[in-house]
PDB file of N, CA and C in Angstrom:
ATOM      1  N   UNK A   1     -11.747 -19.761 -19.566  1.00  0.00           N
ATOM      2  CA  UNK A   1     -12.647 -19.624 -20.674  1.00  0.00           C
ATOM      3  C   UNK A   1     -12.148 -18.593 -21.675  1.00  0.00           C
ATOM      4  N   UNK A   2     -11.433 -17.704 -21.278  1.00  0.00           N
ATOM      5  CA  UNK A   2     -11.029 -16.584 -22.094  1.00  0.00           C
ATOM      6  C   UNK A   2      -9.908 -17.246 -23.098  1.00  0.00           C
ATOM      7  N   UNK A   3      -9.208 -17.890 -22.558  1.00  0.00           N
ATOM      8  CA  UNK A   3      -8.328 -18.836 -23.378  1.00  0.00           C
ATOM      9  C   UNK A   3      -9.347 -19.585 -24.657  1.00  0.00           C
ATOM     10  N   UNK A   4     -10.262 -20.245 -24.680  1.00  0.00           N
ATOM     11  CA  UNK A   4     -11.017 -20.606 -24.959  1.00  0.00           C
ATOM     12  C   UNK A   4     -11.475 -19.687 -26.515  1.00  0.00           C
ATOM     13  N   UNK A   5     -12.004 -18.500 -25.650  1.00  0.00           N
ATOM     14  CA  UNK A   5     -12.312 -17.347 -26.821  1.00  0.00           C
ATOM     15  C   UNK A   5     -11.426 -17.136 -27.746  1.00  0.00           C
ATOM     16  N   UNK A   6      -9.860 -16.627 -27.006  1.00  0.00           N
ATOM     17  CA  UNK A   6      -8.962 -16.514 -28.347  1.00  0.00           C
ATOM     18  C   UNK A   6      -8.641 -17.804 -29.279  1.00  0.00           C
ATOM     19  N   UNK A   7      -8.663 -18.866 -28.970  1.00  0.00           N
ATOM     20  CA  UNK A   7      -8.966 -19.696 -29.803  1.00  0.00           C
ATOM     21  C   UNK A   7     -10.207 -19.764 -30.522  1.00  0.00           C
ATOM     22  N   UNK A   8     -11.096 -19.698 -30.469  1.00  0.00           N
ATOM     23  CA  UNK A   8     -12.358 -19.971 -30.914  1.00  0.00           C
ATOM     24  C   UNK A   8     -12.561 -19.066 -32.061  1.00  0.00           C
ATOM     25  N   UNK A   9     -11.263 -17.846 -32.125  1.00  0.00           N
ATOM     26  CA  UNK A   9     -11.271 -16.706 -33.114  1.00  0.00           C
ATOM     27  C   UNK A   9     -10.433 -17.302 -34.448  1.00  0.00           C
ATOM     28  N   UNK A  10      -9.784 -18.363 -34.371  1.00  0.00           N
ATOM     29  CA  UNK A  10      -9.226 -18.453 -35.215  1.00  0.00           C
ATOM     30  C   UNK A  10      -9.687 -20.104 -35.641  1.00  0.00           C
ATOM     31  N   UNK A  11     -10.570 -20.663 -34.765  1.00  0.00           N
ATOM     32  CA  UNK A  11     -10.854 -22.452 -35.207  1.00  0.00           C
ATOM     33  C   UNK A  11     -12.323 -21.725 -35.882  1.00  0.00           C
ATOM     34  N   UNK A  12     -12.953 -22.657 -36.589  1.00  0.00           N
ATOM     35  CA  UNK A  12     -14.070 -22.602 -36.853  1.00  0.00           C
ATOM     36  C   UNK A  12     -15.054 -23.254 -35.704  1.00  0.00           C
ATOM     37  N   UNK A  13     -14.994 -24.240 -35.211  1.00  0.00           N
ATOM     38  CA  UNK A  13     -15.469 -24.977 -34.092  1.00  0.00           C
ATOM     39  C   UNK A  13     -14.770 -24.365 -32.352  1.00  0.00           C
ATOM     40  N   UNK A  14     -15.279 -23.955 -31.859  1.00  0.00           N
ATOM     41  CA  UNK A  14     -15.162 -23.782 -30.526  1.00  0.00           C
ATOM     42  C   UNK A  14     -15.123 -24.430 -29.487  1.00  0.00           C
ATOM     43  N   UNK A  15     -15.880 -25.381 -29.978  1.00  0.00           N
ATOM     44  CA  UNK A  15     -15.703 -26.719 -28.832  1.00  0.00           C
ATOM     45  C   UNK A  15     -14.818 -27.166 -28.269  1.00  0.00           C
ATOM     46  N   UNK A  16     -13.623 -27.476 -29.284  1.00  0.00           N
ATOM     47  CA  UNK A  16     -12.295 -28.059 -28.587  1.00  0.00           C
ATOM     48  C   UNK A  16     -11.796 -27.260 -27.764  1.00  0.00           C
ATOM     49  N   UNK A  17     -11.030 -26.253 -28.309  1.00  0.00           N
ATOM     50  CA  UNK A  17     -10.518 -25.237 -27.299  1.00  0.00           C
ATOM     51  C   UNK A  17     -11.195 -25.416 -26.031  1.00  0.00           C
ATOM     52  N   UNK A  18     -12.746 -24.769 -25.381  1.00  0.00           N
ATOM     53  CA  UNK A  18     -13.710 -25.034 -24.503  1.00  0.00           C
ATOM     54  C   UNK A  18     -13.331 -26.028 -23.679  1.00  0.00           C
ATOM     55  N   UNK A  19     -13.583 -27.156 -24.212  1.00  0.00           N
ATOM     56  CA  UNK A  19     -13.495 -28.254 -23.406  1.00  0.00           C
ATOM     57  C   UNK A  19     -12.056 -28.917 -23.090  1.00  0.00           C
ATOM     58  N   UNK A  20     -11.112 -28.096 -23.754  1.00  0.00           N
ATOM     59  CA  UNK A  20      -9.883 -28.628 -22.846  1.00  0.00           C
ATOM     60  C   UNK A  20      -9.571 -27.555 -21.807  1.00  0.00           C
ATOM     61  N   UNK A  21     -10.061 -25.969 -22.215  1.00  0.00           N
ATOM     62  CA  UNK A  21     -10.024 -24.994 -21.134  1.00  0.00           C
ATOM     63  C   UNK A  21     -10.409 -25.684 -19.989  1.00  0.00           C
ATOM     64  N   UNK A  22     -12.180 -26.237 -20.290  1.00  0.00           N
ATOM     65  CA  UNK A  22     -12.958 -26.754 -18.646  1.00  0.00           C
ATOM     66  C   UNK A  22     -11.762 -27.702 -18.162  1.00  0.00           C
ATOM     67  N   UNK A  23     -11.374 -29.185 -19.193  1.00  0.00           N
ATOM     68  CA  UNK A  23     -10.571 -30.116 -18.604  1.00  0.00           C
ATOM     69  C   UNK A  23      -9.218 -29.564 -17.819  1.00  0.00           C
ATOM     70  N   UNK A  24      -8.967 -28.390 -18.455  1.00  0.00           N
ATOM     71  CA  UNK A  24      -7.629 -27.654 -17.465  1.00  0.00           C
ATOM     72  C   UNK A  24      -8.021 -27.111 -16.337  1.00  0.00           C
ATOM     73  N   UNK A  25      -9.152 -26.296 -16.601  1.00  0.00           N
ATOM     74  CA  UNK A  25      -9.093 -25.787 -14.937  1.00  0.00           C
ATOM     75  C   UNK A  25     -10.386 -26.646 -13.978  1.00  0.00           C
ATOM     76  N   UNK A  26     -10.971 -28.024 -14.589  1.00  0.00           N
ATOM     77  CA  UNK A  26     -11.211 -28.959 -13.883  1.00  0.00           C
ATOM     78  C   UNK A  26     -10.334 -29.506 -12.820  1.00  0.00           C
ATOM     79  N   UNK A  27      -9.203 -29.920 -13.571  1.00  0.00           N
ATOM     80  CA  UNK A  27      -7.996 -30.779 -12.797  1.00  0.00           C
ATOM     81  C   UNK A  27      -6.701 -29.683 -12.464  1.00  0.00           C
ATOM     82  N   UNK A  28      -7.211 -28.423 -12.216  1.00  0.00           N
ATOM     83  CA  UNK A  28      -6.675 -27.542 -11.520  1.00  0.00           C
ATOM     84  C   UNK A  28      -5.873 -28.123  -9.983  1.00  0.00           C
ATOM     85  N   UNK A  29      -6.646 -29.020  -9.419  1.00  0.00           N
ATOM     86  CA  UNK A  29      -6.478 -28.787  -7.422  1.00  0.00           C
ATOM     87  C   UNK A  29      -5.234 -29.898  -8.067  1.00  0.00           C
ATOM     88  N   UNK A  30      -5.387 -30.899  -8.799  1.00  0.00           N
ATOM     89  CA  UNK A  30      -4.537 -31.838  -8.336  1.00  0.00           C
ATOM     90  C   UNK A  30      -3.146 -31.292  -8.982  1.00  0.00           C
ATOM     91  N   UNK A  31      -2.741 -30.560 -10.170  1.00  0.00           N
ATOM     92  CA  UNK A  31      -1.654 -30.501 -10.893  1.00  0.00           C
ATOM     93  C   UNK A  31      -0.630 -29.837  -9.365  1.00  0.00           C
ATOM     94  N   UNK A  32       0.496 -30.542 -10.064  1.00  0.00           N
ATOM     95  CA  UNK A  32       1.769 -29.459  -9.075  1.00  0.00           C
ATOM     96  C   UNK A  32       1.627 -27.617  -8.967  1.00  0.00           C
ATOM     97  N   UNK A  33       2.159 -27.332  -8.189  1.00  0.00           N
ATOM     98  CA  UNK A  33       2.406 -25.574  -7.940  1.00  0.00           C
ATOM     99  C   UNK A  33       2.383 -25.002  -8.813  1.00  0.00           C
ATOM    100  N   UNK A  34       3.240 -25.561  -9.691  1.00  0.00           N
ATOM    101  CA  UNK A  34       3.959 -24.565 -10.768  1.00  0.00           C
ATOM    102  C   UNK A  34       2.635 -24.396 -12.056  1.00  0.00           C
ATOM    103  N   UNK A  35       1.945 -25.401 -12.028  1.00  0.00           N
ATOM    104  CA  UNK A  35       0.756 -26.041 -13.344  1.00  0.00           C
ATOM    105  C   UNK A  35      -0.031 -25.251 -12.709  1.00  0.00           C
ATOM    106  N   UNK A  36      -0.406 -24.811 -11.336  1.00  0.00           N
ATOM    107  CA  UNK A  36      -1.608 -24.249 -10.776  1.00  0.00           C
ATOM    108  C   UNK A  36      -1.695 -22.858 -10.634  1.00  0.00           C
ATOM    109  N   UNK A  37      -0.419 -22.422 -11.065  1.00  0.00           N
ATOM    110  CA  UNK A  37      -0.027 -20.763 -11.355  1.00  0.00           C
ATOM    111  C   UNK A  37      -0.717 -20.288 -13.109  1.00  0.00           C
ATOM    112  N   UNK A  38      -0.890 -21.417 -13.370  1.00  0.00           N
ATOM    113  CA  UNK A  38      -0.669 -21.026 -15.094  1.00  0.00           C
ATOM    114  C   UNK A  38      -2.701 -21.234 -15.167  1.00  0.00           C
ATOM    115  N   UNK A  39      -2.840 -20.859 -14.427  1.00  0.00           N
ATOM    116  CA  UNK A  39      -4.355 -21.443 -14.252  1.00  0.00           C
ATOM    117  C   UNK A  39      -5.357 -20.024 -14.372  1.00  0.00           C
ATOM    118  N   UNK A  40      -6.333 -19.499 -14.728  1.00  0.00           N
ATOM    119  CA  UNK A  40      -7.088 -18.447 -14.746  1.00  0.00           C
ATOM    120  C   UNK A  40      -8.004 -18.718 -12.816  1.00  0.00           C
ATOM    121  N   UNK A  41      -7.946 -19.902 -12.595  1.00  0.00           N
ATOM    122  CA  UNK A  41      -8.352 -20.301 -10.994  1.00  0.00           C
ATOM    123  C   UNK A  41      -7.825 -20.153 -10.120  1.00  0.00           C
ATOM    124  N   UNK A  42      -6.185 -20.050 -10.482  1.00  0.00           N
ATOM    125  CA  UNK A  42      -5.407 -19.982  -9.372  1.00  0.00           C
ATOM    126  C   UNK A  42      -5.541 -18.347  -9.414  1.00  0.00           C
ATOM    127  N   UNK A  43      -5.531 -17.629  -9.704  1.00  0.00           N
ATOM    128  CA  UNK A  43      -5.848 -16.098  -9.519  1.00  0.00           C
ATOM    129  C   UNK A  43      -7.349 -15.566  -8.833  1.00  0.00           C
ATOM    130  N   UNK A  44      -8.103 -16.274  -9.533  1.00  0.00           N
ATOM    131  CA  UNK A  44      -9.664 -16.079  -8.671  1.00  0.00           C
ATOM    132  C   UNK A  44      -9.688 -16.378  -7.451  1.00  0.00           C
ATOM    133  N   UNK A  45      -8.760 -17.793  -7.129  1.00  0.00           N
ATOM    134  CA  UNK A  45      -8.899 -18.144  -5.330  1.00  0.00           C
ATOM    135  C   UNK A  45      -7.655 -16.932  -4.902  1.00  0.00           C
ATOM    136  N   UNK A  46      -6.860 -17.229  -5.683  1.00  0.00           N
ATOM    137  CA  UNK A  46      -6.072 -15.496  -4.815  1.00  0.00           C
ATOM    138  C   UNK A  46      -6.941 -14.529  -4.180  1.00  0.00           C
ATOM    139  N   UNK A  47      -8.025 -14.198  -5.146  1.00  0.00           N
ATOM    140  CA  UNK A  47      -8.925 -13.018  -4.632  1.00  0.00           C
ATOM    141  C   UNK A  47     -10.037 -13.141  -3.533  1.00  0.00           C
ATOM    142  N   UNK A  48     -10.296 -14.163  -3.668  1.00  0.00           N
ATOM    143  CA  UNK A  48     -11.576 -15.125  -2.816  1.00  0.00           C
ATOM    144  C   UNK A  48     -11.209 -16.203  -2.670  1.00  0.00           C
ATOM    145  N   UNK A  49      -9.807 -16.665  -1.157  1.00  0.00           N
ATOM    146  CA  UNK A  49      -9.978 -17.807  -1.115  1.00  0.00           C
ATOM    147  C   UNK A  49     -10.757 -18.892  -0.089  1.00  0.00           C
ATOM    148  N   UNK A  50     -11.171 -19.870  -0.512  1.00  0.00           N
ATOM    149  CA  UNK A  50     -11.859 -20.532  -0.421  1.00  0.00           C
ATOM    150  C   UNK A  50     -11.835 -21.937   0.062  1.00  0.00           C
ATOM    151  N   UNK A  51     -10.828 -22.176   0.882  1.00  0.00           N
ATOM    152  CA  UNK A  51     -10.128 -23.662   0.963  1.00  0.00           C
ATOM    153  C   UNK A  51     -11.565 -24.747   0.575  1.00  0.00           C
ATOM    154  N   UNK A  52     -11.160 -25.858  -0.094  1.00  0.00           N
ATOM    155  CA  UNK A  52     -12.175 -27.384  -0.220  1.00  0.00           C
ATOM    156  C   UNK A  52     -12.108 -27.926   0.661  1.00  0.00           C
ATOM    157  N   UNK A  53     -13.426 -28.201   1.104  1.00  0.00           N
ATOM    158  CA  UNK A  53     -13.509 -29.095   2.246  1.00  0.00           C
ATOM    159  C   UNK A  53     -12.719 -30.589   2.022  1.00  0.00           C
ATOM    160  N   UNK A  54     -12.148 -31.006   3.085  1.00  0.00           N
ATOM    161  CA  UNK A  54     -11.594 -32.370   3.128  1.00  0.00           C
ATOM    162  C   UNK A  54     -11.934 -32.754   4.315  1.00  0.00           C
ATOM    163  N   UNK A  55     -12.580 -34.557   3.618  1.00  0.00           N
ATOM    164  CA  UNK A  55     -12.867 -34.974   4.558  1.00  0.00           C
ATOM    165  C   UNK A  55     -11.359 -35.856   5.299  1.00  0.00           C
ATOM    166  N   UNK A  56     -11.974 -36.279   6.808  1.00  0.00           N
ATOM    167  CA  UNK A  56     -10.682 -36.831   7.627  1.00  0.00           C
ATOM    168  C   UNK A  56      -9.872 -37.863   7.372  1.00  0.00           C
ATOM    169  N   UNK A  57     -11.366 -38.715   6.941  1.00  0.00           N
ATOM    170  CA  UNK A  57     -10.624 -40.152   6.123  1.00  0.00           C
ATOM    171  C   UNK A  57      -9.684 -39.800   4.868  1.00  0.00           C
ATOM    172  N   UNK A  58      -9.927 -38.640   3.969  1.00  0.00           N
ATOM    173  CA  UNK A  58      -9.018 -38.767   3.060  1.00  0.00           C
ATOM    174  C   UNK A  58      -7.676 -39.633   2.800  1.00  0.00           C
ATOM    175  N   UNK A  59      -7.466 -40.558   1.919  1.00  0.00           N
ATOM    176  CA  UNK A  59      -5.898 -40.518   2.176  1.00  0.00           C
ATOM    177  C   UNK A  59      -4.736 -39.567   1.592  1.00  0.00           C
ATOM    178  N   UNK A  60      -3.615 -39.990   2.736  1.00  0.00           N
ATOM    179  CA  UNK A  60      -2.702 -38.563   2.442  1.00  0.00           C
ATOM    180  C   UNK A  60      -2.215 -38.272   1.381  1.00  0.00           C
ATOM    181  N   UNK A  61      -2.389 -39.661   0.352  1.00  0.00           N
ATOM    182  CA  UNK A  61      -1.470 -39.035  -0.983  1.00  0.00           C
ATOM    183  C   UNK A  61      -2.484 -37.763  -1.814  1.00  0.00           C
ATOM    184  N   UNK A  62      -4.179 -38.109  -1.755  1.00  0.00           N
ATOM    185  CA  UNK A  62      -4.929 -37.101  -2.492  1.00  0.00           C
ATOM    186  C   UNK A  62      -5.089 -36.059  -1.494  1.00  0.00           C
ATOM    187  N   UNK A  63      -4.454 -36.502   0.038  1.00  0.00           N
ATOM    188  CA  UNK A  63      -3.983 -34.756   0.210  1.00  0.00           C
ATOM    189  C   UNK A  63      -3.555 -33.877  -0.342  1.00  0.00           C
ATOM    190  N   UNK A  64      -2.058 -34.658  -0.381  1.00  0.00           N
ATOM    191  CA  UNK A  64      -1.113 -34.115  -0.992  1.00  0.00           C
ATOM    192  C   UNK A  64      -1.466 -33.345  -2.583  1.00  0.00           C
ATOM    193  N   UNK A  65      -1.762 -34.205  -2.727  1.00  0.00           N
ATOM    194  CA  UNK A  65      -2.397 -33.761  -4.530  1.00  0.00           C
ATOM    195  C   UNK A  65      -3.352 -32.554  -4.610  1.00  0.00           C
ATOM    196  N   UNK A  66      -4.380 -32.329  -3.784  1.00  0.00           N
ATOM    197  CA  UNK A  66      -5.158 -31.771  -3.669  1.00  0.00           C
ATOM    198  C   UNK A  66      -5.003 -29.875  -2.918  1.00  0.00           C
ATOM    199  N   UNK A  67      -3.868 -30.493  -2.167  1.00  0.00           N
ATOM    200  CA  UNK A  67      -3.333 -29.117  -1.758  1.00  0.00           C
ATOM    201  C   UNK A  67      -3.232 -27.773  -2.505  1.00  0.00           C
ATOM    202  N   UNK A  68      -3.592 -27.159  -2.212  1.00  0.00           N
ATOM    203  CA  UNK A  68      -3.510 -25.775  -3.122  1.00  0.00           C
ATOM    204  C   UNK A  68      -2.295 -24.755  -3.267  1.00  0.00           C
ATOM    205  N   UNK A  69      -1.484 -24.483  -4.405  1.00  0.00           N
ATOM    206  CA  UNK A  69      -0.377 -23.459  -4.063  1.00  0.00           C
ATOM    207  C   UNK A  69      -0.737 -22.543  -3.394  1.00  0.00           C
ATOM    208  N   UNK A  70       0.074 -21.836  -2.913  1.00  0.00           N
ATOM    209  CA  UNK A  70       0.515 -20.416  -2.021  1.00  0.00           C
ATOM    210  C   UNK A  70      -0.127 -19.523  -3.156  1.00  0.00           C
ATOM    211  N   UNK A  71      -1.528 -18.647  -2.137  1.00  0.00           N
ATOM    212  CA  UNK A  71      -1.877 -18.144  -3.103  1.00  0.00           C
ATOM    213  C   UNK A  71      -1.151 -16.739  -3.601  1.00  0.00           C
ATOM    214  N   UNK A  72      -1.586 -15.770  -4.909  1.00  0.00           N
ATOM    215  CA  UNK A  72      -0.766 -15.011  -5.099  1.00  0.00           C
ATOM    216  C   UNK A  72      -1.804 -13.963  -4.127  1.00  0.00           C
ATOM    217  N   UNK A  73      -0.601 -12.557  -4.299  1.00  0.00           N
ATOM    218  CA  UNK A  73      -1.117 -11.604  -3.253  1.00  0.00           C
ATOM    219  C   UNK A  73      -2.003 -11.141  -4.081  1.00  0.00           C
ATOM    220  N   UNK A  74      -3.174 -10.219  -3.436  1.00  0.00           N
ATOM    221  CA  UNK A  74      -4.146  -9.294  -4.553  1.00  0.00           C
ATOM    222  C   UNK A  74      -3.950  -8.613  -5.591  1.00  0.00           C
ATOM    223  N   UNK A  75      -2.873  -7.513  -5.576  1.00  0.00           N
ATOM    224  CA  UNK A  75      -2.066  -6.817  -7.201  1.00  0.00           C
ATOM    225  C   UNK A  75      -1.828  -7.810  -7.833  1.00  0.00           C
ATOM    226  N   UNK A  76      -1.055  -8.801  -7.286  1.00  0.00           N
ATOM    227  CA  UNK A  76      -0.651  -9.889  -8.383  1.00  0.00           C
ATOM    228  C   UNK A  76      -1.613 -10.567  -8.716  1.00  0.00           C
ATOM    229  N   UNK A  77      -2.533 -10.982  -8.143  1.00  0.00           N
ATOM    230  CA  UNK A  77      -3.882 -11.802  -9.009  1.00  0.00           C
ATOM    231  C   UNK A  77      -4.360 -10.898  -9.733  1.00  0.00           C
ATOM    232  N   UNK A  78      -4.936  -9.631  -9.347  1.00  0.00           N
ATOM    233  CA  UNK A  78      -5.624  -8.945 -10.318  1.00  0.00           C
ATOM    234  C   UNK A  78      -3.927  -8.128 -11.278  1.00  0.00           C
ATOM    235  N   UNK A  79      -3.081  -8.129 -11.361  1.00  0.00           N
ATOM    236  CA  UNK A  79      -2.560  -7.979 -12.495  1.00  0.00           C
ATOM    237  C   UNK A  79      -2.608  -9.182 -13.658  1.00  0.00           C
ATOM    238  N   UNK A  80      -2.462 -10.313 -12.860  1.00  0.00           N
ATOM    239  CA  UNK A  80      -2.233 -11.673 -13.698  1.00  0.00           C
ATOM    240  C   UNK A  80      -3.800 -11.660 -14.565  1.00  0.00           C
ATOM    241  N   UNK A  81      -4.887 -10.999 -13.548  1.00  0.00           N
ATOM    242  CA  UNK A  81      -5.752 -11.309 -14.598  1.00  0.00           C
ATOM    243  C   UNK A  81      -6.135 -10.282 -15.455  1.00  0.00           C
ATOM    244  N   UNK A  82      -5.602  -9.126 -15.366  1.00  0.00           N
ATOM    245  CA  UNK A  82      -5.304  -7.881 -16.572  1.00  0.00           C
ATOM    246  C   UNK A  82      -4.624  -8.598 -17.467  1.00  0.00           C
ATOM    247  N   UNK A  83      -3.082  -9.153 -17.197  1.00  0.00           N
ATOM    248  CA  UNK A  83      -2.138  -9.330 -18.301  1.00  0.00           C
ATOM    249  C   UNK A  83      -2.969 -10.172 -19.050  1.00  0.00           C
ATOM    250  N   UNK A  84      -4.075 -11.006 -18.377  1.00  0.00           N
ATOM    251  CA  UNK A  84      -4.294 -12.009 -19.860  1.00  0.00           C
ATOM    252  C   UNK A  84      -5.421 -11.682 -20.169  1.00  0.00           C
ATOM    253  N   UNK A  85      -6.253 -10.896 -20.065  1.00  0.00           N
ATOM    254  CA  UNK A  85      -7.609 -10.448 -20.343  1.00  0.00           C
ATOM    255  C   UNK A  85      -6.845  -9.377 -21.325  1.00  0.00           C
ATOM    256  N   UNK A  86      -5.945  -8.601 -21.281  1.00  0.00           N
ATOM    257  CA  UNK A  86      -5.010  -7.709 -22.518  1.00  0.00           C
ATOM    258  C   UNK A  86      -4.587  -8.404 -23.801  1.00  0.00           C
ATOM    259  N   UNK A  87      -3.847  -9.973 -23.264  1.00  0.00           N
ATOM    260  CA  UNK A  87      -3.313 -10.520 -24.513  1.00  0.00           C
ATOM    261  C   UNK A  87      -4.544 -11.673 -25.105  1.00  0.00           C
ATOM    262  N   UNK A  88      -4.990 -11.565 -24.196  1.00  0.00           N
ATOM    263  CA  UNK A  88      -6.593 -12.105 -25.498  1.00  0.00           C
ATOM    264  C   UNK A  88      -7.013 -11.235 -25.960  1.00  0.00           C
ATOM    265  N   UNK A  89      -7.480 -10.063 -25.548  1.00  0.00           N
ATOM    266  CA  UNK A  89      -7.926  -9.052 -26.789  1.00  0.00           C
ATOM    267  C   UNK A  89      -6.921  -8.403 -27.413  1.00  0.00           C
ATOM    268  N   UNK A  90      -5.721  -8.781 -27.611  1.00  0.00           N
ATOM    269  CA  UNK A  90      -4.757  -8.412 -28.271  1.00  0.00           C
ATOM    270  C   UNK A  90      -4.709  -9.454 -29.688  1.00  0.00           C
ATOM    271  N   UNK A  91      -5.127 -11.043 -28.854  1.00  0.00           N
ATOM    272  CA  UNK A  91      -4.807 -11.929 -30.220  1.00  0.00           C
ATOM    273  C   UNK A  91      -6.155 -11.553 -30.766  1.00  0.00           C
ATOM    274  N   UNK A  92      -7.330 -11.514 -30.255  1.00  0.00           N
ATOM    275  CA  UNK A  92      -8.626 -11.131 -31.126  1.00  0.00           C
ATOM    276  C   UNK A  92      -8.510 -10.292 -32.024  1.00  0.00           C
ATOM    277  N   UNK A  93      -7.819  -9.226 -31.477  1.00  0.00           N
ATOM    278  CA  UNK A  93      -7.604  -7.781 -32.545  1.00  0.00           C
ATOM    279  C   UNK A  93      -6.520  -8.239 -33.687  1.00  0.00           C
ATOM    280  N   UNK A  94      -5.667  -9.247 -33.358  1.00  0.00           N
ATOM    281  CA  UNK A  94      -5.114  -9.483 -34.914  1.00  0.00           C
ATOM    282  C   UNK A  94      -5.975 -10.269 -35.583  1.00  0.00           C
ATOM    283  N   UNK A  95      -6.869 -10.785 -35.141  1.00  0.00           N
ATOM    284  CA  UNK A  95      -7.358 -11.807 -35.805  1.00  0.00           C
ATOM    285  C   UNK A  95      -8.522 -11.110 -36.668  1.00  0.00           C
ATOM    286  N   UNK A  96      -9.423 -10.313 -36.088  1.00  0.00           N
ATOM    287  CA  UNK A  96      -9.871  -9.279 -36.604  1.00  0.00           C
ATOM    288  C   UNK A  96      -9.206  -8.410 -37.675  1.00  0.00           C
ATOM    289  N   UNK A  97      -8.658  -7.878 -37.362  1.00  0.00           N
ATOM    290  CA  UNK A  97      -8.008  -7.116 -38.624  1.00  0.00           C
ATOM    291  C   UNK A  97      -7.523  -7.994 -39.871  1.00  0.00           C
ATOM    292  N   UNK A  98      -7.314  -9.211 -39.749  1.00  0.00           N
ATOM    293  CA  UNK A  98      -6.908 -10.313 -41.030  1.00  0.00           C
ATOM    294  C   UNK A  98      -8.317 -11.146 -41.759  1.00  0.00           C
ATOM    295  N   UNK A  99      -9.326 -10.452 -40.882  1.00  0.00           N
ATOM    296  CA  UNK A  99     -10.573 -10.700 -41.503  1.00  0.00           C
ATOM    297  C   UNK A  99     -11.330  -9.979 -42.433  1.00  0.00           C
ATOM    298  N   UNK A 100     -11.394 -10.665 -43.456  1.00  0.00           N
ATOM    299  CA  UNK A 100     -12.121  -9.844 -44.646  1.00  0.00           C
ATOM    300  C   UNK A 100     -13.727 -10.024 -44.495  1.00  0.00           C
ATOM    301  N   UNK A 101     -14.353  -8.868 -44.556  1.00  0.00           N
ATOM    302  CA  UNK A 101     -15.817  -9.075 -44.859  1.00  0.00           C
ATOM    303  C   UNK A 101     -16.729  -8.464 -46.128  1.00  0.00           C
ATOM    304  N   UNK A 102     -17.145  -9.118 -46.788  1.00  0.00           N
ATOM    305  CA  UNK A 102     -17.975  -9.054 -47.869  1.00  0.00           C
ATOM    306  C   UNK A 102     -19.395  -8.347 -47.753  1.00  0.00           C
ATOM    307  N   UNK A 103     -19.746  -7.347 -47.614  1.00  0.00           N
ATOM    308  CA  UNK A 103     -21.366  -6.728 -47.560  1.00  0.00           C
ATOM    309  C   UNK A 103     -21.795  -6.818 -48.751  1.00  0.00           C
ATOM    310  N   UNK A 104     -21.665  -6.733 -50.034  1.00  0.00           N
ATOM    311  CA  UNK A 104     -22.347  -7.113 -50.839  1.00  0.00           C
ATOM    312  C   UNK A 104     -22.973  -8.485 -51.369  1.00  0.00           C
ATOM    313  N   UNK A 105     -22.731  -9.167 -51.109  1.00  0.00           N
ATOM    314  CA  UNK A 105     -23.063 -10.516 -51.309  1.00  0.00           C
ATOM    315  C   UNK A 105     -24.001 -11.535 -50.100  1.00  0.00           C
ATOM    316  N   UNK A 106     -24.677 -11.991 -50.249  1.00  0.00           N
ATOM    317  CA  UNK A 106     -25.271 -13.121 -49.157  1.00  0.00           C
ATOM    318  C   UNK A 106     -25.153 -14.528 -48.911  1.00  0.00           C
ATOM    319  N   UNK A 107     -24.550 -14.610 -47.866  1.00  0.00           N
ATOM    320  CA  UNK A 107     -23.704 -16.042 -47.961  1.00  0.00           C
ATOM    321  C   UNK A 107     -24.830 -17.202 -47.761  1.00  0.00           C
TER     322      UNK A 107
END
């Protein structure tokens, strides 16, 4: 969602951003390893993980799919989620400062 925000600073509409954030970390379980690192989820189950229940019948290919990367260790989740909770309020703050505001006038 924070992804979400720094976009939302520079679209007029918020929505899009939003709803491809949810659609990304919706289809979080199934993407490969590498897609599930780049995830604001894959750091939260680092901290609290949580395996999904599967049922027995499953078949093995949406095992496979469904499997979760190797989670990261605790410093590294909670750094991963410093580094980007920093560079969103980093892009906010430029975005802010390139904003002009008018107090005299009523829009």
């Amino acid at each position: 969602m924070r992804e979400a925000i720094a976009v939302g600073v520079y679209l007029r509409n918020p929505i899009v951003p939003a709803a491809v954030s949810l659609a990304w970390e919706g289809a979080n379980g199934i993407f490969p390893h590498v897609l599930q690192r780049m995830s604001i989820l894959y750091y939260l189950q680092s901290l609290c993980p949580v395996p999904a229940p599967m049922d027995g019948d499953t078949p093995t290919l949406i095992r496979l799919l469904a499997a979760p990367a190797a989670p990261a260790s605790r410093p590294g989740a909670i750094l991963g989620l410093l580094l980007l909770t920093a560079f969103v309020l980093w892009i906010a703050g430029l975005a802010v400062r390139r904003m002009q505001f008018s107090y005299g006038t009523e829009a």
